[in-house]
C-alpha atoms as a PDB file:
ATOM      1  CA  UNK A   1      55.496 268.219 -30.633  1.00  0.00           C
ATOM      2  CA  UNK A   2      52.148 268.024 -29.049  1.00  0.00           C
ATOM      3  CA  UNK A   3      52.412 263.970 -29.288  1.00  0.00           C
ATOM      4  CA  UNK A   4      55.699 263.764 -28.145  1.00  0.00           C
ATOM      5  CA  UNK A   5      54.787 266.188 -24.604  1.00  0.00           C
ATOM      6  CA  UNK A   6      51.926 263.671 -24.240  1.00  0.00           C
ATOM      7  CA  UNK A   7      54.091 260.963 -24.498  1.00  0.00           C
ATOM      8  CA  UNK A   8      56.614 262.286 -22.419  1.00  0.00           C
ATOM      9  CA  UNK A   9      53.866 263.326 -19.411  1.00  0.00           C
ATOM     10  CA  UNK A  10      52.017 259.859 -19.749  1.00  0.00           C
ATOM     11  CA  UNK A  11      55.932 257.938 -19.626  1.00  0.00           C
ATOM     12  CA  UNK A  12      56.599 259.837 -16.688  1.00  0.00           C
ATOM     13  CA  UNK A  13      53.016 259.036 -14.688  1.00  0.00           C
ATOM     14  CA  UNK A  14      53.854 255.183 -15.295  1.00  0.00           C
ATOM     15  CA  UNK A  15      56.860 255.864 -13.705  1.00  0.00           C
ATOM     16  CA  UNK A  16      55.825 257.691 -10.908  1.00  0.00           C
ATOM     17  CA  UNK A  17      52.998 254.930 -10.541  1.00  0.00           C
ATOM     18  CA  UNK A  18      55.544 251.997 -10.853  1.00  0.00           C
ATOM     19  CA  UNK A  19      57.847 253.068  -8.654  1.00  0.00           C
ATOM     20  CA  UNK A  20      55.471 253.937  -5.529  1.00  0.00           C
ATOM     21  CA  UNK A  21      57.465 256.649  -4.364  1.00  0.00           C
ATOM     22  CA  UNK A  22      56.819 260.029  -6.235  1.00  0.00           C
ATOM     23  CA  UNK A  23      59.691 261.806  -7.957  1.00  0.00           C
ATOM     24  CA  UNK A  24      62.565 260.600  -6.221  1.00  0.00           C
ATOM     25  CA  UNK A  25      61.665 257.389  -7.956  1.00  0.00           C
ATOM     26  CA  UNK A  26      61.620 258.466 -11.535  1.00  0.00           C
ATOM     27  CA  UNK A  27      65.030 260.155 -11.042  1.00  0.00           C
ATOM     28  CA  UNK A  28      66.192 256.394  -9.922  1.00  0.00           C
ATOM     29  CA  UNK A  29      64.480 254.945 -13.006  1.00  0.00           C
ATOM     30  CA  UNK A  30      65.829 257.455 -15.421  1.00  0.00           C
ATOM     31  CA  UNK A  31      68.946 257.126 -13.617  1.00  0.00           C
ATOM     32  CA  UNK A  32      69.405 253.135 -14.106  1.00  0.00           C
ATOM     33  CA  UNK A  33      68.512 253.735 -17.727  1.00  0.00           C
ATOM     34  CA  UNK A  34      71.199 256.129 -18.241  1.00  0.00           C
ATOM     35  CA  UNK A  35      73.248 253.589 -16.754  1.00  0.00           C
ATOM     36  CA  UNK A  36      72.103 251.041 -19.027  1.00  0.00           C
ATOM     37  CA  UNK A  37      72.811 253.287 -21.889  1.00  0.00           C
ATOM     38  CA  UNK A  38      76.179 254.248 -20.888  1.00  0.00           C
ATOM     39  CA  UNK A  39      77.130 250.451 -20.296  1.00  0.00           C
ATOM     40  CA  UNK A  40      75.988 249.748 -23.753  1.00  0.00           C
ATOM     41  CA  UNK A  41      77.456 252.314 -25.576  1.00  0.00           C
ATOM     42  CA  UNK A  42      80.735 251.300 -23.844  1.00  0.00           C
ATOM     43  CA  UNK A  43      80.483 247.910 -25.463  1.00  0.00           C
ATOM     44  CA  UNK A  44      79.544 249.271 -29.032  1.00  0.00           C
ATOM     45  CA  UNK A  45      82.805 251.554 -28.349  1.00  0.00           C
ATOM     46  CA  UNK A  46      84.841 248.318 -27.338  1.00  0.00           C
ATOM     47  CA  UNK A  47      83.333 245.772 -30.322  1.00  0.00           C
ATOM     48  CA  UNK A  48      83.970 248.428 -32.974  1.00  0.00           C
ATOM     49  CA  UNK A  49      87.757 248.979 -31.639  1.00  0.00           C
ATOM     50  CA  UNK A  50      88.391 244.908 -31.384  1.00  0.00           C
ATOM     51  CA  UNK A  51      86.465 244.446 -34.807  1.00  0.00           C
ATOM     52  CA  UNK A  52      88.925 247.015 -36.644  1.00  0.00           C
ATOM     53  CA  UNK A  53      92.135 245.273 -34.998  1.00  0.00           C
ATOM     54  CA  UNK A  54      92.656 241.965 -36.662  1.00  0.00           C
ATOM     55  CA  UNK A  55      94.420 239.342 -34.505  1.00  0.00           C
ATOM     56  CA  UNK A  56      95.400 239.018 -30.258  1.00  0.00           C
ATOM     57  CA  UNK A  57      97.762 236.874 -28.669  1.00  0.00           C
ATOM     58  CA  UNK A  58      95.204 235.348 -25.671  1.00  0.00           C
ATOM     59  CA  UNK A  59      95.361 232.792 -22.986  1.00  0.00           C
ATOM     60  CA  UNK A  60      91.965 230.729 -22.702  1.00  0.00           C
ATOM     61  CA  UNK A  61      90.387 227.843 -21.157  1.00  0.00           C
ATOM     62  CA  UNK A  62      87.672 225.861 -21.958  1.00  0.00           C
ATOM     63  CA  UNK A  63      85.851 223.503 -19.221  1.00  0.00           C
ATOM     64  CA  UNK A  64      82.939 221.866 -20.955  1.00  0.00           C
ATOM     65  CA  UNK A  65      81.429 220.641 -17.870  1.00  0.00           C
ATOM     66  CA  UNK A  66      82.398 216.687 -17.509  1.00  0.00           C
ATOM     67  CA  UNK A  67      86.248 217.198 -17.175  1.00  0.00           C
ATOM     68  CA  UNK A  68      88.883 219.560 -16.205  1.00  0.00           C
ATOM     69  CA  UNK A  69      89.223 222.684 -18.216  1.00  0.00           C
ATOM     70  CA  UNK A  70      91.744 222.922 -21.215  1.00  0.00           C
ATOM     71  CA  UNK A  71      94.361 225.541 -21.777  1.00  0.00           C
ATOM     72  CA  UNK A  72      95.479 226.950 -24.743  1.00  0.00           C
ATOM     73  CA  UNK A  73      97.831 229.741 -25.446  1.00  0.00           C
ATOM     74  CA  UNK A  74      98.520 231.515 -28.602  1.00  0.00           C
ATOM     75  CA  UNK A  75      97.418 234.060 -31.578  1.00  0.00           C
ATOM     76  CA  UNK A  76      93.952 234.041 -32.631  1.00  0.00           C
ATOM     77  CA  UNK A  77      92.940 236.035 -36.307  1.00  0.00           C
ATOM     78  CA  UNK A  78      89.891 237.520 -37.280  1.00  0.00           C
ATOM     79  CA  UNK A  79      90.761 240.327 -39.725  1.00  0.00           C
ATOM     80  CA  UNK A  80      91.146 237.573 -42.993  1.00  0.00           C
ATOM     81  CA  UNK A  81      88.495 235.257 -41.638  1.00  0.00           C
ATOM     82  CA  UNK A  82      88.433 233.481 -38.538  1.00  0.00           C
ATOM     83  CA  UNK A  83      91.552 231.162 -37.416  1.00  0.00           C
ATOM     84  CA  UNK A  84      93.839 230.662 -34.425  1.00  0.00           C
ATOM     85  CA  UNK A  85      97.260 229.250 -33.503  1.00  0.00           C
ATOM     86  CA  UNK A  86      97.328 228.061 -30.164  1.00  0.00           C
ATOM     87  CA  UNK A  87      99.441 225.631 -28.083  1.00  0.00           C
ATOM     88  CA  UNK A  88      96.757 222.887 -25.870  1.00  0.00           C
ATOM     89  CA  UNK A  89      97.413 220.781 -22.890  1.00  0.00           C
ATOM     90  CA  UNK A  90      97.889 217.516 -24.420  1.00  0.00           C
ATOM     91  CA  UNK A  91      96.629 215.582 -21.467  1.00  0.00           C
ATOM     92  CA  UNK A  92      93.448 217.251 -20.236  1.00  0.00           C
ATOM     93  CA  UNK A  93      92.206 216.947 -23.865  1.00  0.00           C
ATOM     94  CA  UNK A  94      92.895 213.613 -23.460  1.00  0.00           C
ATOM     95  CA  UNK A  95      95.453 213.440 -26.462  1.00  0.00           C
ATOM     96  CA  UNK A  96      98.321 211.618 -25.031  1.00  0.00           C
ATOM     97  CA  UNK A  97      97.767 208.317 -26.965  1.00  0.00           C
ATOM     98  CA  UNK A  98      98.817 210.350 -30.213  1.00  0.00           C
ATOM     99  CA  UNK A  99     100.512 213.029 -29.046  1.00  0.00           C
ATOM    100  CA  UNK A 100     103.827 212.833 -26.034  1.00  0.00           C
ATOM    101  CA  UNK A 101     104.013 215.736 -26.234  1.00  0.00           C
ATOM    102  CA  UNK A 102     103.086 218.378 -23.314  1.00  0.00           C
ATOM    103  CA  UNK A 103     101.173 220.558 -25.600  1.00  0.00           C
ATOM    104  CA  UNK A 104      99.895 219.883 -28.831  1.00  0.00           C
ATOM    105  CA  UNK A 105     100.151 222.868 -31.409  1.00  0.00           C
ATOM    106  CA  UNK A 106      96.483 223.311 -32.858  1.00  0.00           C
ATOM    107  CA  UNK A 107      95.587 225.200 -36.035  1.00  0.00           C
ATOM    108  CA  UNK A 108      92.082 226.124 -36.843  1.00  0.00           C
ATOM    109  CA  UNK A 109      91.710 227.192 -40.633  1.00  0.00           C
ATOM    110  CA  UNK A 110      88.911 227.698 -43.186  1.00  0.00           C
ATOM    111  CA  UNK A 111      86.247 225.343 -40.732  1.00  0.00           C
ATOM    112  CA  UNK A 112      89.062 223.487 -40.258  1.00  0.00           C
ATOM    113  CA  UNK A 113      90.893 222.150 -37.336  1.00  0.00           C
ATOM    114  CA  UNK A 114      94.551 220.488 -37.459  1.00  0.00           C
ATOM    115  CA  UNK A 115      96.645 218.884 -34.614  1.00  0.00           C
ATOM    116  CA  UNK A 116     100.202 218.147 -34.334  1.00  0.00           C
ATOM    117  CA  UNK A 117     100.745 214.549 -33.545  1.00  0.00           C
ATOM    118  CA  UNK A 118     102.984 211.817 -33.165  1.00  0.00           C
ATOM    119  CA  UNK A 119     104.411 210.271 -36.425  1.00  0.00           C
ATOM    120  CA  UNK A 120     101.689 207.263 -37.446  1.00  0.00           C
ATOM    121  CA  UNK A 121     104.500 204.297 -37.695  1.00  0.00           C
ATOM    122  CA  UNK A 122     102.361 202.411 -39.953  1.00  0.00           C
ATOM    123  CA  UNK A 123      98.877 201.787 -41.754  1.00  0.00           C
ATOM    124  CA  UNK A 124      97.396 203.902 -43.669  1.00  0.00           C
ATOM    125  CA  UNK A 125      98.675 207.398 -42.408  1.00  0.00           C
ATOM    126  CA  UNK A 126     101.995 206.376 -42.345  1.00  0.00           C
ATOM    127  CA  UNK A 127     104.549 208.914 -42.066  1.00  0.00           C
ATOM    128  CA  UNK A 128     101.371 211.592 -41.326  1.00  0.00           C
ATOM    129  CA  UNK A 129     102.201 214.062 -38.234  1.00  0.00           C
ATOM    130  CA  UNK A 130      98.914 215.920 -38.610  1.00  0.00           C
ATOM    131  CA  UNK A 131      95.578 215.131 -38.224  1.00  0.00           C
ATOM    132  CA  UNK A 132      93.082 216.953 -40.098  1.00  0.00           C
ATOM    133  CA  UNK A 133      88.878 217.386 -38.513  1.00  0.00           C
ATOM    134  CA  UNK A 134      86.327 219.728 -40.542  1.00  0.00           C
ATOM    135  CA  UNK A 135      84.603 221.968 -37.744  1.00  0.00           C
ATOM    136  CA  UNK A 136      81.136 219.906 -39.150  1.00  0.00           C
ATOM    137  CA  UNK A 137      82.000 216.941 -37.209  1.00  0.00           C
ATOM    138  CA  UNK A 138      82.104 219.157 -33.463  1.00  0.00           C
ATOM    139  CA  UNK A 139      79.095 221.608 -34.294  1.00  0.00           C
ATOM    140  CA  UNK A 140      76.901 219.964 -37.314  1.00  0.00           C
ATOM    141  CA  UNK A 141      76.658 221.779 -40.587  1.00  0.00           C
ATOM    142  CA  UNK A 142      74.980 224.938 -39.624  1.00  0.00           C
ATOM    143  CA  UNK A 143      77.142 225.441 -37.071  1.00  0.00           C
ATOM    144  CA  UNK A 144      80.309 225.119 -38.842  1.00  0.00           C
ATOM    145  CA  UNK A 145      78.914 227.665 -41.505  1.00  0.00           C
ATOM    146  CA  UNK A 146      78.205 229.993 -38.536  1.00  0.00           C
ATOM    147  CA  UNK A 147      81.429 230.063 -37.167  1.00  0.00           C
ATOM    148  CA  UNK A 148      83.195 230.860 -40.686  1.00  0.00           C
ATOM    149  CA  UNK A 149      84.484 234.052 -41.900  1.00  0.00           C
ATOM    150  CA  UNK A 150      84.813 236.066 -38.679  1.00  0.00           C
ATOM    151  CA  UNK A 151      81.696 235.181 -36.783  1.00  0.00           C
ATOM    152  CA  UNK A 152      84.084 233.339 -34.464  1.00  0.00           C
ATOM    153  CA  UNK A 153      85.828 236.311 -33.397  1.00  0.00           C
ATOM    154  CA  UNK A 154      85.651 237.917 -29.967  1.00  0.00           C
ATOM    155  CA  UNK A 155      84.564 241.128 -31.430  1.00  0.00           C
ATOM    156  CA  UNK A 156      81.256 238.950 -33.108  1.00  0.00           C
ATOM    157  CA  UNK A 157      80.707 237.433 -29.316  1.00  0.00           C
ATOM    158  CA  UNK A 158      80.436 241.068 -28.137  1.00  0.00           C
ATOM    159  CA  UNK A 159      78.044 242.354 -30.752  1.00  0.00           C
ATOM    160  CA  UNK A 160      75.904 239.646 -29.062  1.00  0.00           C
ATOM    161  CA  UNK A 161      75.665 241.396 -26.357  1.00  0.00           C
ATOM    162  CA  UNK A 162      73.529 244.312 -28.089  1.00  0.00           C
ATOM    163  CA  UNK A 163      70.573 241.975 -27.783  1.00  0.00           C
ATOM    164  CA  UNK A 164      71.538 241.024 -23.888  1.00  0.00           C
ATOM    165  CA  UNK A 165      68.986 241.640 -21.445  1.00  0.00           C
ATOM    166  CA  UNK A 166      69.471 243.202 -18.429  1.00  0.00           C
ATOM    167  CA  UNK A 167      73.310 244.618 -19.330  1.00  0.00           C
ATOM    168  CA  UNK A 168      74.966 245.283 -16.195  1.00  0.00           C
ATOM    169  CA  UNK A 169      77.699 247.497 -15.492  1.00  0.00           C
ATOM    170  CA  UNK A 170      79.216 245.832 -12.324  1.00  0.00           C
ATOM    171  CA  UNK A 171      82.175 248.374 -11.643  1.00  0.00           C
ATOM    172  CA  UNK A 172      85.678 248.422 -11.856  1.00  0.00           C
ATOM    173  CA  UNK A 173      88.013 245.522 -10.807  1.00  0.00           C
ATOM    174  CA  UNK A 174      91.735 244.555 -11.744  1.00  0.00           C
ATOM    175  CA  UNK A 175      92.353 242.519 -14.221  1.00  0.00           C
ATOM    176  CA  UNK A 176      95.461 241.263 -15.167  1.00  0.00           C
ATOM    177  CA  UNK A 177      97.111 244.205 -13.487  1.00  0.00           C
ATOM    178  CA  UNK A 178      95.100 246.773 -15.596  1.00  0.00           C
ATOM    179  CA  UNK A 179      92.252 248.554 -14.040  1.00  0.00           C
ATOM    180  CA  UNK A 180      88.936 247.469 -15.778  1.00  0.00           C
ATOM    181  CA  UNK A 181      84.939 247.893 -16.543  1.00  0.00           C
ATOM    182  CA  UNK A 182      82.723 244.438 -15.668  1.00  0.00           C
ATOM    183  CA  UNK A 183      80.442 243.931 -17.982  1.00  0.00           C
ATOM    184  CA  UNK A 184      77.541 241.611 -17.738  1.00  0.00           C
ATOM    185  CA  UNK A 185      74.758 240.214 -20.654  1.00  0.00           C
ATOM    186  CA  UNK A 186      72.502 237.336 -20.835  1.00  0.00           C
ATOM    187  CA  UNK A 187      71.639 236.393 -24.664  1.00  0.00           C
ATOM    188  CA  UNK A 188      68.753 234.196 -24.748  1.00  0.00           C
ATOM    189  CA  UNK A 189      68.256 231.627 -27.605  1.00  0.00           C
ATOM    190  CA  UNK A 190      65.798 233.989 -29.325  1.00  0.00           C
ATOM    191  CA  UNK A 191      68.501 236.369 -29.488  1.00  0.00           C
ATOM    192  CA  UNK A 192      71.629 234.357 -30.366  1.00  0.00           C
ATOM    193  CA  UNK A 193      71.847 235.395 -34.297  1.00  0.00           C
ATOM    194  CA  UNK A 194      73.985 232.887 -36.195  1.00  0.00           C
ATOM    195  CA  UNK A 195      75.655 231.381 -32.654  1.00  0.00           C
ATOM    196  CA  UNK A 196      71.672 229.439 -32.660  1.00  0.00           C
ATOM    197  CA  UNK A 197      73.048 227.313 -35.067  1.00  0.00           C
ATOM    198  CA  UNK A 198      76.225 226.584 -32.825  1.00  0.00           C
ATOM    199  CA  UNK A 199      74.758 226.590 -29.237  1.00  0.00           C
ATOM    200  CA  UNK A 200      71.160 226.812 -29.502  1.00  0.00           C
ATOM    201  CA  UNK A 201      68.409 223.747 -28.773  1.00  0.00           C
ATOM    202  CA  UNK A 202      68.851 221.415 -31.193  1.00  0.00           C
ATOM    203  CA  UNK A 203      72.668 221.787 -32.099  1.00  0.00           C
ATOM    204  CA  UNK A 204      74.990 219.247 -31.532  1.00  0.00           C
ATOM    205  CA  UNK A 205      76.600 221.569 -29.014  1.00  0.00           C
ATOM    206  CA  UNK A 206      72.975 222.523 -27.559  1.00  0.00           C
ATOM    207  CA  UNK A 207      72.497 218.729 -26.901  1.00  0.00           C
ATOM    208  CA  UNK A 208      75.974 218.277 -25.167  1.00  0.00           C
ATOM    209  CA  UNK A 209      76.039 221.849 -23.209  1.00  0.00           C
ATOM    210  CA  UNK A 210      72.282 221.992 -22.490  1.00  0.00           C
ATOM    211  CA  UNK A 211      72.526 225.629 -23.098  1.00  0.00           C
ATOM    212  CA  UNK A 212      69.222 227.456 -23.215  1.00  0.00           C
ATOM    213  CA  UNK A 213      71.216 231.353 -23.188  1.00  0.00           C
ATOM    214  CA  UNK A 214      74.517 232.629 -22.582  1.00  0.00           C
ATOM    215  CA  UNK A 215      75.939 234.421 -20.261  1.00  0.00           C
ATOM    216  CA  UNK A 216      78.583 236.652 -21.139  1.00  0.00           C
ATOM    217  CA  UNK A 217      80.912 238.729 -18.916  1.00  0.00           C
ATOM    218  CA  UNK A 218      83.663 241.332 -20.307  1.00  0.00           C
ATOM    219  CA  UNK A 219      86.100 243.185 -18.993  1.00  0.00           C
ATOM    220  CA  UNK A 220      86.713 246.355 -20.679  1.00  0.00           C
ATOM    221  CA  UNK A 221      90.441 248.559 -20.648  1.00  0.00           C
ATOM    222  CA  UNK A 222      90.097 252.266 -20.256  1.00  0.00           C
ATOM    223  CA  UNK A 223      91.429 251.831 -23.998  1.00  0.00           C
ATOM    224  CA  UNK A 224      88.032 250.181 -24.846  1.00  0.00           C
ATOM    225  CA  UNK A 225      89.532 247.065 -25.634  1.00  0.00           C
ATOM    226  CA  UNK A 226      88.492 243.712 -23.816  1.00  0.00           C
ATOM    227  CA  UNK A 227      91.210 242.453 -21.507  1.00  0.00           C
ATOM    228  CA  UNK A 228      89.103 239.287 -20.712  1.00  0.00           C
ATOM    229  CA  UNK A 229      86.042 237.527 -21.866  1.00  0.00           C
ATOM    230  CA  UNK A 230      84.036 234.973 -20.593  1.00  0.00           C
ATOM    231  CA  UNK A 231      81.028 233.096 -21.682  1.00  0.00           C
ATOM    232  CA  UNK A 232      78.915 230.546 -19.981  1.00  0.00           C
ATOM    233  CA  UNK A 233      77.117 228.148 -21.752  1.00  0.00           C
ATOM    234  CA  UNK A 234      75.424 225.940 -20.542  1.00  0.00           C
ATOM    235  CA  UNK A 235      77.529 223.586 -18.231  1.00  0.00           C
ATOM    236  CA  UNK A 236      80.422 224.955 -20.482  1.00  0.00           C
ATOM    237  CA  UNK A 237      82.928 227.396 -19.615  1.00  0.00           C
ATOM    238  CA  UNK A 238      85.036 229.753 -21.595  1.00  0.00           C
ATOM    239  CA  UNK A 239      87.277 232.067 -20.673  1.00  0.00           C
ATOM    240  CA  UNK A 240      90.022 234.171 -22.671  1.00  0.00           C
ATOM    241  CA  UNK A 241      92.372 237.042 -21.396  1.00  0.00           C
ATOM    242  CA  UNK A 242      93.554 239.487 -24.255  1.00  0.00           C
ATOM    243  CA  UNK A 243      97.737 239.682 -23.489  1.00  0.00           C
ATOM    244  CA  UNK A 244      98.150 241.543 -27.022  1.00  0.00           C
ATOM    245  CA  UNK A 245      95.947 243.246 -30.285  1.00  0.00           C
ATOM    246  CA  UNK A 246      97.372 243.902 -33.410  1.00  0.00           C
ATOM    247  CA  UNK A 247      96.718 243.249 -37.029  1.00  0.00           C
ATOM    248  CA  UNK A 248      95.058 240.013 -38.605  1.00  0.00           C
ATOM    249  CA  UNK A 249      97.622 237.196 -39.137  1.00  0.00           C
ATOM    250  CA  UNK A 250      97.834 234.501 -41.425  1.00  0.00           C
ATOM    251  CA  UNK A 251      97.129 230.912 -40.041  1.00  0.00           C
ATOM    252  CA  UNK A 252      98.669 228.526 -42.810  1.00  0.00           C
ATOM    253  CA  UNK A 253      97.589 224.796 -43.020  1.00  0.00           C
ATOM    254  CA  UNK A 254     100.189 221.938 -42.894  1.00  0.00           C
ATOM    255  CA  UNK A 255     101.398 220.416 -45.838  1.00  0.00           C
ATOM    256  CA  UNK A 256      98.656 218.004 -47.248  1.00  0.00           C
ATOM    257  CA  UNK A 257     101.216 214.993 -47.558  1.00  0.00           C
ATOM    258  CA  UNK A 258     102.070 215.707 -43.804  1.00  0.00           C
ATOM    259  CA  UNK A 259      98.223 215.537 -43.096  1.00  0.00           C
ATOM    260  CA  UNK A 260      95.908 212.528 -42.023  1.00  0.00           C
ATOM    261  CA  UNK A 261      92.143 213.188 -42.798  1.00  0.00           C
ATOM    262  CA  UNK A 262      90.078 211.732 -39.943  1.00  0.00           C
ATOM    263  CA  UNK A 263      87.015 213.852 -40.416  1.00  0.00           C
ATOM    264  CA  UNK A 264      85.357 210.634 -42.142  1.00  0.00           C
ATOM    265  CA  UNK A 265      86.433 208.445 -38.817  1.00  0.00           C
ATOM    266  CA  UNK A 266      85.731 210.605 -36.569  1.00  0.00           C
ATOM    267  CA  UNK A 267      82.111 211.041 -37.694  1.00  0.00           C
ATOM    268  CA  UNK A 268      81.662 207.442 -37.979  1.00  0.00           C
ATOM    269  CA  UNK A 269      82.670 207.097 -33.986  1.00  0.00           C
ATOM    270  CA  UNK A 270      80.302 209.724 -32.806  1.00  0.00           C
ATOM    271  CA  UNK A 271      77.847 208.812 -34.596  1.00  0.00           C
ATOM    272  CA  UNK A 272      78.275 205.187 -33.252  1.00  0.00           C
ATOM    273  CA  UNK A 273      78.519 206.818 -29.299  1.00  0.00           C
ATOM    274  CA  UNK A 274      75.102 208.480 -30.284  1.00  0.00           C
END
């Protein structure tokens, strides 16, 4: 006990020192640590609740930085391992030369991701309406392996933010007609965890975003369940608004004789682009 009142009495001098202006400063400093607290306890409270629910029906877009940003609607599943289910705007991912449609339904599965295409007339995929891309080929090796099981969830981007400096607390705004919390976390690359592997200096995604930390902003219901997230990185953009919660789902995979493998091919041609 004698320790601790020491410590206590030489914590509070610093304070008193650092702020320059007596008491009324230490209340402020105690005060903005308190708020700190509360803002991260909030998110532990909001992470646990979205961890124990398994799936969401969301509405996201991603804008990588060098084109227009890309929509996708749909279910996205954590609870048996990370997958999703989503509906993409053919043409500002640049997919109408195998795809006429409007959207193109998208799978992601095991690593894997799968996209509903046009019927290959000939060659060697004939008859195919799928095309078939391990995860490898968009975030190298480690990356893939970091975004398996359910460390792609939203609930694993916002334990992240337990190593976030500077957590703000930036009041409440509506979102999406519900009345919400605004969160706000930079993770450095020190502090990523697995996500290093996916967005960190050296990653394939590192080289293309230039990310260096992330910046992550959520929106928490008075139910303590995200309404939106979004996460810069880099020169990319992502942002996804929770519509629905409810228990995991199971993504299933096409039928393999329905299924063109272009993992192989698409390596090849990114490898060749450098």
């Amino acid at each position: 006990m004698r320790h601790t009142g020491a410590w206590v009495a030489f914590t509070t001098a610093a304070l008193v020192a650092a702020s320059g202006c007596g008491t009324e400063g230490v209340k402020k400093a105690v005060k903005a640590v308190d708020k700190a607290d509360a803002a991260m306890a909030a998110l532990a409270r909001a992470t646990d609740r979205t961890e124990a629910l398994g799936s969401a029906e969301v509405r996201m877009t991603t804008d990588t930085g060098t084109s227009g940003p890309i929509a996708m609607n749909g279910t996205y599943s954590w609870g048996h391992g990370y997958a999703f289910d989503v509906e993409m705007d053919t043409r500002a991912a640049n997919m109408q030369a195998v795809n006429h449609s409007p959207t193109t339904h998208v799978l992601f599965v095991d690593g894997v991701y799968y996209y509903d295409v046009d019927r290959f007339p000939s060659g060697p995929y004939q008859g195919k309406d799928w095309i078939k891309v391990d995860g490898s080929v968009f975030f190298g090796k480690k990356g893939a392996q970091a975004l398996s099981g359910d460390s792609g969830s939203p609930s694993a981007s916002m334990k992240g933010l337990k190593y976030a400096k500077d957590v703000q607390d930036l009041g409440t705004q509506t979102v999406n007609g519900r009345r919400t919390t605004h969160y706000r976390g930079v993770i450095d690359s020190a502090h990523m965890g697995r996500f290093k592997d996916v967005y960190g200096e050296g990653s394939p995604m590192g080289k293309a975003t230039g990310a260096k930390s992330i910046l992550m902003d959520v929106w928490v219901g008075p139910d303590d369940l995200p309404v939106r997230l979004k996460e810069k990185i880099g020169v990319m953009t992502i942002s996804m608004d929770f519509d629905k919660f409810g228990k995991a789902v199971t993504v299933k995979t096409p039928p393999a004789a329905r299924t063109a493998d272009l993992t192989e091919v698409i390596e090849k041609q990114r490898k060749q682009q450098g």
